[in-house]
N, C-alpha and C. Protein backbone atom coordinates (compact mmCIF):
# COMPACT_ATOMS: atom_id res chain seq x y z
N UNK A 1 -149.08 -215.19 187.55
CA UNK A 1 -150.32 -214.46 187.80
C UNK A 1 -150.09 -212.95 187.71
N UNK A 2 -148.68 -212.31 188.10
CA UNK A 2 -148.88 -211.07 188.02
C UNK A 2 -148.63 -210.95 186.86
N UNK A 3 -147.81 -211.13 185.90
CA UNK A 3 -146.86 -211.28 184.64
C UNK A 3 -148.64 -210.44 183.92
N UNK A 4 -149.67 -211.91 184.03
CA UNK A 4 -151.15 -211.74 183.50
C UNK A 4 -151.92 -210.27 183.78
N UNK A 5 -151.68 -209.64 185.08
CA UNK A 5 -152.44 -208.55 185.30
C UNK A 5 -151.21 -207.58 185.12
N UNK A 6 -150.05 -207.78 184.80
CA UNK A 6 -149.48 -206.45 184.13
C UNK A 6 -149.68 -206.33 182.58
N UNK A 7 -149.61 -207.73 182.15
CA UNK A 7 -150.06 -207.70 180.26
C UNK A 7 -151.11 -207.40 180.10
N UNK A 8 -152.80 -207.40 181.09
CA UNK A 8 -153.51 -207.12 180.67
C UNK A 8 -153.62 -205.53 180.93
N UNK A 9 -153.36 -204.68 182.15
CA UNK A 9 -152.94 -203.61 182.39
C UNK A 9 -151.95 -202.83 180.88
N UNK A 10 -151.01 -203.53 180.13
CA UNK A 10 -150.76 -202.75 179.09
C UNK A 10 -151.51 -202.72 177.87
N UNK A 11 -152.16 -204.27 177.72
CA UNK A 11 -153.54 -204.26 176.86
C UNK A 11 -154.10 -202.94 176.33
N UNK A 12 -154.45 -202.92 177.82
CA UNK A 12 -155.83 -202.03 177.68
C UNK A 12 -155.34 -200.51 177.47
N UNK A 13 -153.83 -200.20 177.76
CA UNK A 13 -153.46 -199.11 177.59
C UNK A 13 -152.86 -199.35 176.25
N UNK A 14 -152.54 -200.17 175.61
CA UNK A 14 -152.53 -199.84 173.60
C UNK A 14 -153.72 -199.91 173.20
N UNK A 15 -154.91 -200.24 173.71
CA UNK A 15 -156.75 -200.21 173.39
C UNK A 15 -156.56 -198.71 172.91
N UNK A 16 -156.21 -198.08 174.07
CA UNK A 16 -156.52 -196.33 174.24
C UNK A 16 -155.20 -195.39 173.87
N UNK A 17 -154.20 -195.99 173.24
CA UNK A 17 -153.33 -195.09 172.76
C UNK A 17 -153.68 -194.17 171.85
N UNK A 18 -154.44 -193.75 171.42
CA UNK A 18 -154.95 -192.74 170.36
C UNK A 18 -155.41 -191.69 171.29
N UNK A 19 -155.55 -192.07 172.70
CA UNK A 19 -156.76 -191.04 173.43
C UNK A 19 -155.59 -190.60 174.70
N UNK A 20 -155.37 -189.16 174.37
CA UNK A 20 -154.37 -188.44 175.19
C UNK A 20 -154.70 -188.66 176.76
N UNK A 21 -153.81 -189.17 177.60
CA UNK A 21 -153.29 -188.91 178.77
C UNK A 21 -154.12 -190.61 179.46
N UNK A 22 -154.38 -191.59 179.02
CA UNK A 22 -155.09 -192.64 179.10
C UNK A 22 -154.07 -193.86 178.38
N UNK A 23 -153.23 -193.29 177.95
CA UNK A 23 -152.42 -194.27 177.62
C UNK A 23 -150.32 -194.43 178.08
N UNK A 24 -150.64 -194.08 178.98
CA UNK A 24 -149.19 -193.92 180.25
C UNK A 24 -149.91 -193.94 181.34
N UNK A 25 -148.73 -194.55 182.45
CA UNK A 25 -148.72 -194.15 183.52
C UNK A 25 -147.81 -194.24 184.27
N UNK A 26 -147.74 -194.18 185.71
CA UNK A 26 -146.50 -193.85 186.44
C UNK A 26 -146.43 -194.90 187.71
N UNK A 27 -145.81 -195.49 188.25
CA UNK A 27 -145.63 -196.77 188.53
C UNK A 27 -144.10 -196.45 189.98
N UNK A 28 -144.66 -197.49 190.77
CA UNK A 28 -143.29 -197.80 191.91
C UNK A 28 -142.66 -199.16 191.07
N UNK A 29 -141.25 -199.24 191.67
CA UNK A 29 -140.32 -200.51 190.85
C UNK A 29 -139.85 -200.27 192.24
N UNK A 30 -139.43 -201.61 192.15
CA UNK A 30 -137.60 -201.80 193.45
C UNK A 30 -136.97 -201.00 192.88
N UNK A 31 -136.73 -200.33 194.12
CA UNK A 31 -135.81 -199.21 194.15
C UNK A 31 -135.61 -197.69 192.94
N UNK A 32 -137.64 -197.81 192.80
CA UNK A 32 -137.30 -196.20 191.84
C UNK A 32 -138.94 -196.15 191.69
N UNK A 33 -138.90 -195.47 190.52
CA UNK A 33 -140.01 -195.63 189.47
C UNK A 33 -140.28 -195.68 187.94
N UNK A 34 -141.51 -196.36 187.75
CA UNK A 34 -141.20 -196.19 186.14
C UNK A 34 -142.16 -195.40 185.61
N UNK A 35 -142.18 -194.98 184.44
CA UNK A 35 -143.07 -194.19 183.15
C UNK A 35 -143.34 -195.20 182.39
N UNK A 36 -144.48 -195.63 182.08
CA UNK A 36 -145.03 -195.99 180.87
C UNK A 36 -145.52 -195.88 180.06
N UNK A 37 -145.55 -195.52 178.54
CA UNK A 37 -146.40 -195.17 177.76
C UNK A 37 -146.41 -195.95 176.48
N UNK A 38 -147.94 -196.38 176.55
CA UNK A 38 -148.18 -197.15 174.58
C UNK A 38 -147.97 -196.07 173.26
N UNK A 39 -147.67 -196.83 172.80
CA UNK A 39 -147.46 -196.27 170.98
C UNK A 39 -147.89 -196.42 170.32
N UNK A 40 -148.19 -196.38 168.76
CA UNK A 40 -148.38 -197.59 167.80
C UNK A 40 -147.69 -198.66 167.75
N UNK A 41 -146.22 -198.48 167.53
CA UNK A 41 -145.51 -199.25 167.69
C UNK A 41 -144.99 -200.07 168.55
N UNK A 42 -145.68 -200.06 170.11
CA UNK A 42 -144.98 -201.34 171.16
C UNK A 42 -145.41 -200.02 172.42
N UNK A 43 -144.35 -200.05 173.31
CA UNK A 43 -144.15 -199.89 174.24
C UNK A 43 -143.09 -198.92 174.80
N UNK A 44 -142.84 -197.41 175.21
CA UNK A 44 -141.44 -197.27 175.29
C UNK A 44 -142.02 -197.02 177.32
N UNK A 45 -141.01 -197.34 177.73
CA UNK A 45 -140.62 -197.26 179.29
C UNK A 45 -139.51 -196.67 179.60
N UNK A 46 -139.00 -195.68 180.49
CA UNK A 46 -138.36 -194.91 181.13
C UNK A 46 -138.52 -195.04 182.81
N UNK A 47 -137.17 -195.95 183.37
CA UNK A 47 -136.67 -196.44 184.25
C UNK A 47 -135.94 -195.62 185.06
N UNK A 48 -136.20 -194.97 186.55
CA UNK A 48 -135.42 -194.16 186.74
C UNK A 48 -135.06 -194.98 188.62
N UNK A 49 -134.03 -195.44 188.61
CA UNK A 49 -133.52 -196.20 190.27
C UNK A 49 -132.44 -195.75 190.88
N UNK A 50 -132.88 -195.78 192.56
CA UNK A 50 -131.60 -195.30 192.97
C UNK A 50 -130.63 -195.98 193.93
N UNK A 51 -129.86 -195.92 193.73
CA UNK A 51 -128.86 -196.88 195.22
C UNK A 51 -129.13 -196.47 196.26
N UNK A 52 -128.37 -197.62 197.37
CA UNK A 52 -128.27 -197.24 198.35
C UNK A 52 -127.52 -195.51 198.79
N UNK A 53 -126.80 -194.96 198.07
CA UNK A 53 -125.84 -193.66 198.61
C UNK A 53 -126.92 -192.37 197.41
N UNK A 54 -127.87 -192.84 196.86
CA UNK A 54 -129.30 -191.85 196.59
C UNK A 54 -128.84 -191.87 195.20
N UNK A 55 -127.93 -192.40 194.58
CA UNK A 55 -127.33 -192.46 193.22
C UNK A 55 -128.48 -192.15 191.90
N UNK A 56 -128.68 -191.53 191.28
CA UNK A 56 -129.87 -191.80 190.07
C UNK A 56 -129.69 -192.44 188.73
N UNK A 57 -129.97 -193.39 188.12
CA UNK A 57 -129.81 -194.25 187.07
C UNK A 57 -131.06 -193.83 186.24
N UNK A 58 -131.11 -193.56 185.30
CA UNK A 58 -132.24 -193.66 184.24
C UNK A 58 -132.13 -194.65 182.95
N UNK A 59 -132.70 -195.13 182.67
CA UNK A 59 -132.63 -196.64 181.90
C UNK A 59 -134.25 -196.01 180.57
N UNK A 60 -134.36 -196.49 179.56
CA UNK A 60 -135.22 -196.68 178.65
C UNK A 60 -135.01 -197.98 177.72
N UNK A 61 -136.61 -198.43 177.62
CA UNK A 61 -136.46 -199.71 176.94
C UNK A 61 -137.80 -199.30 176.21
N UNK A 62 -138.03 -200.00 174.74
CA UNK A 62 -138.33 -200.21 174.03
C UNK A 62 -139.06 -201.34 173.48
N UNK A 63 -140.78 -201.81 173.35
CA UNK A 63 -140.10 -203.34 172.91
C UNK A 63 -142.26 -203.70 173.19
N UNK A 64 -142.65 -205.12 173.02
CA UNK A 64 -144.00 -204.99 172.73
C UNK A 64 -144.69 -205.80 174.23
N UNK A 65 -145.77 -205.61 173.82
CA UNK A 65 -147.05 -205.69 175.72
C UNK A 65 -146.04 -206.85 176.16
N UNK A 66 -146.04 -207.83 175.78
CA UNK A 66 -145.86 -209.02 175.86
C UNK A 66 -144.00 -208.74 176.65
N UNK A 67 -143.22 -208.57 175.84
CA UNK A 67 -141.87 -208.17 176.66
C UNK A 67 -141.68 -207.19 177.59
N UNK A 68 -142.70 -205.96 177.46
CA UNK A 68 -142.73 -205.14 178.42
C UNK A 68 -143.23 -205.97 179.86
N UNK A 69 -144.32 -206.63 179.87
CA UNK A 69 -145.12 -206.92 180.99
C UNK A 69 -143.74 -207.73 181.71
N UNK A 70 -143.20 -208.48 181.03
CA UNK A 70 -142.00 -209.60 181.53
C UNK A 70 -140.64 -208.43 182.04
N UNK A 71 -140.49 -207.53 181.33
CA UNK A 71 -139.55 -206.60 182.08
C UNK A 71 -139.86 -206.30 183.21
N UNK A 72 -141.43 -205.57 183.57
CA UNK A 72 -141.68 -204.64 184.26
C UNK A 72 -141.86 -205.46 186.00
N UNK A 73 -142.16 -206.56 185.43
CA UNK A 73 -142.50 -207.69 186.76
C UNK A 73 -141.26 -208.15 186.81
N UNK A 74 -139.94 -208.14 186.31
CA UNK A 74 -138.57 -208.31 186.64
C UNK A 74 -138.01 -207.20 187.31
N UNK A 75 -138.79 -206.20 187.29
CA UNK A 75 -138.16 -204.83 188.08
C UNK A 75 -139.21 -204.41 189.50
N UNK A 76 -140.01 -205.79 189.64
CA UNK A 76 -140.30 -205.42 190.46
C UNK A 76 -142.02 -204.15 190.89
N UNK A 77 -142.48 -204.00 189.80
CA UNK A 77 -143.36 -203.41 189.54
C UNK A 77 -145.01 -203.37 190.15
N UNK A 78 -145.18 -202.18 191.25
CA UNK A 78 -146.11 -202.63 192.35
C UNK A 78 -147.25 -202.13 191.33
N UNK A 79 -148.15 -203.04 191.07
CA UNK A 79 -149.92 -202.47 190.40
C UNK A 79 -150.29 -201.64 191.13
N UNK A 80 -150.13 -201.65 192.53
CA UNK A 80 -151.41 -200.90 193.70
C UNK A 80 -150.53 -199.32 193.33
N UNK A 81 -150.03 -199.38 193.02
CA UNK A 81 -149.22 -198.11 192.79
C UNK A 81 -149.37 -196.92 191.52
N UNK A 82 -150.00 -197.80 190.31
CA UNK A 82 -150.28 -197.60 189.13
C UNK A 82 -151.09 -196.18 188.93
N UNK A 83 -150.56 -195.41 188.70
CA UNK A 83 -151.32 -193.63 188.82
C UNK A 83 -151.31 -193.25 187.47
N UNK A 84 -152.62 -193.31 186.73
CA UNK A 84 -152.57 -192.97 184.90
C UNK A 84 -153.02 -191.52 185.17
């Protein structure tokens, strides 16, 4: 069920990728946050988490609605959080 309201949540943001600042947004994950933004081409995401001792990791992935939505709900990805 969530997998469904994060794929449709990126849907609608490759609908509006042509239309500046409507197609990203900024997101809580376990233990960080993410960036999202549509393309023409898919999806790129920028992963930034931290450890327990405040450590910072930044991660980027690449890849289409469909694999993104399945990443982003593997990392934990709160909707109520979702700030475009």
């Amino acid at each position: 069920m969530k997998n469904s309201a994060i794929l449709n949540l990126l849907e609608r943001l490759l609908r509006r990728r042509h239309i500046p600042d409507l197609h990203s947004f900024k997101a809580k994950i376990k233990n960080g946050v993410v960036f999202v933004d549509a393309q023409w081409d898919g999806f790129h995401i920028d992963f930034i988490t931290y450890d327990g001792a405040g450590n910072e990791t930044r991660e980027s992935w690449v890849g289409s609605a469909f694999l993104a939505a399945r990443e982003l709900e593997s990392r934990g990805l709160d909707l109520t959080s979702v700030e475009t």
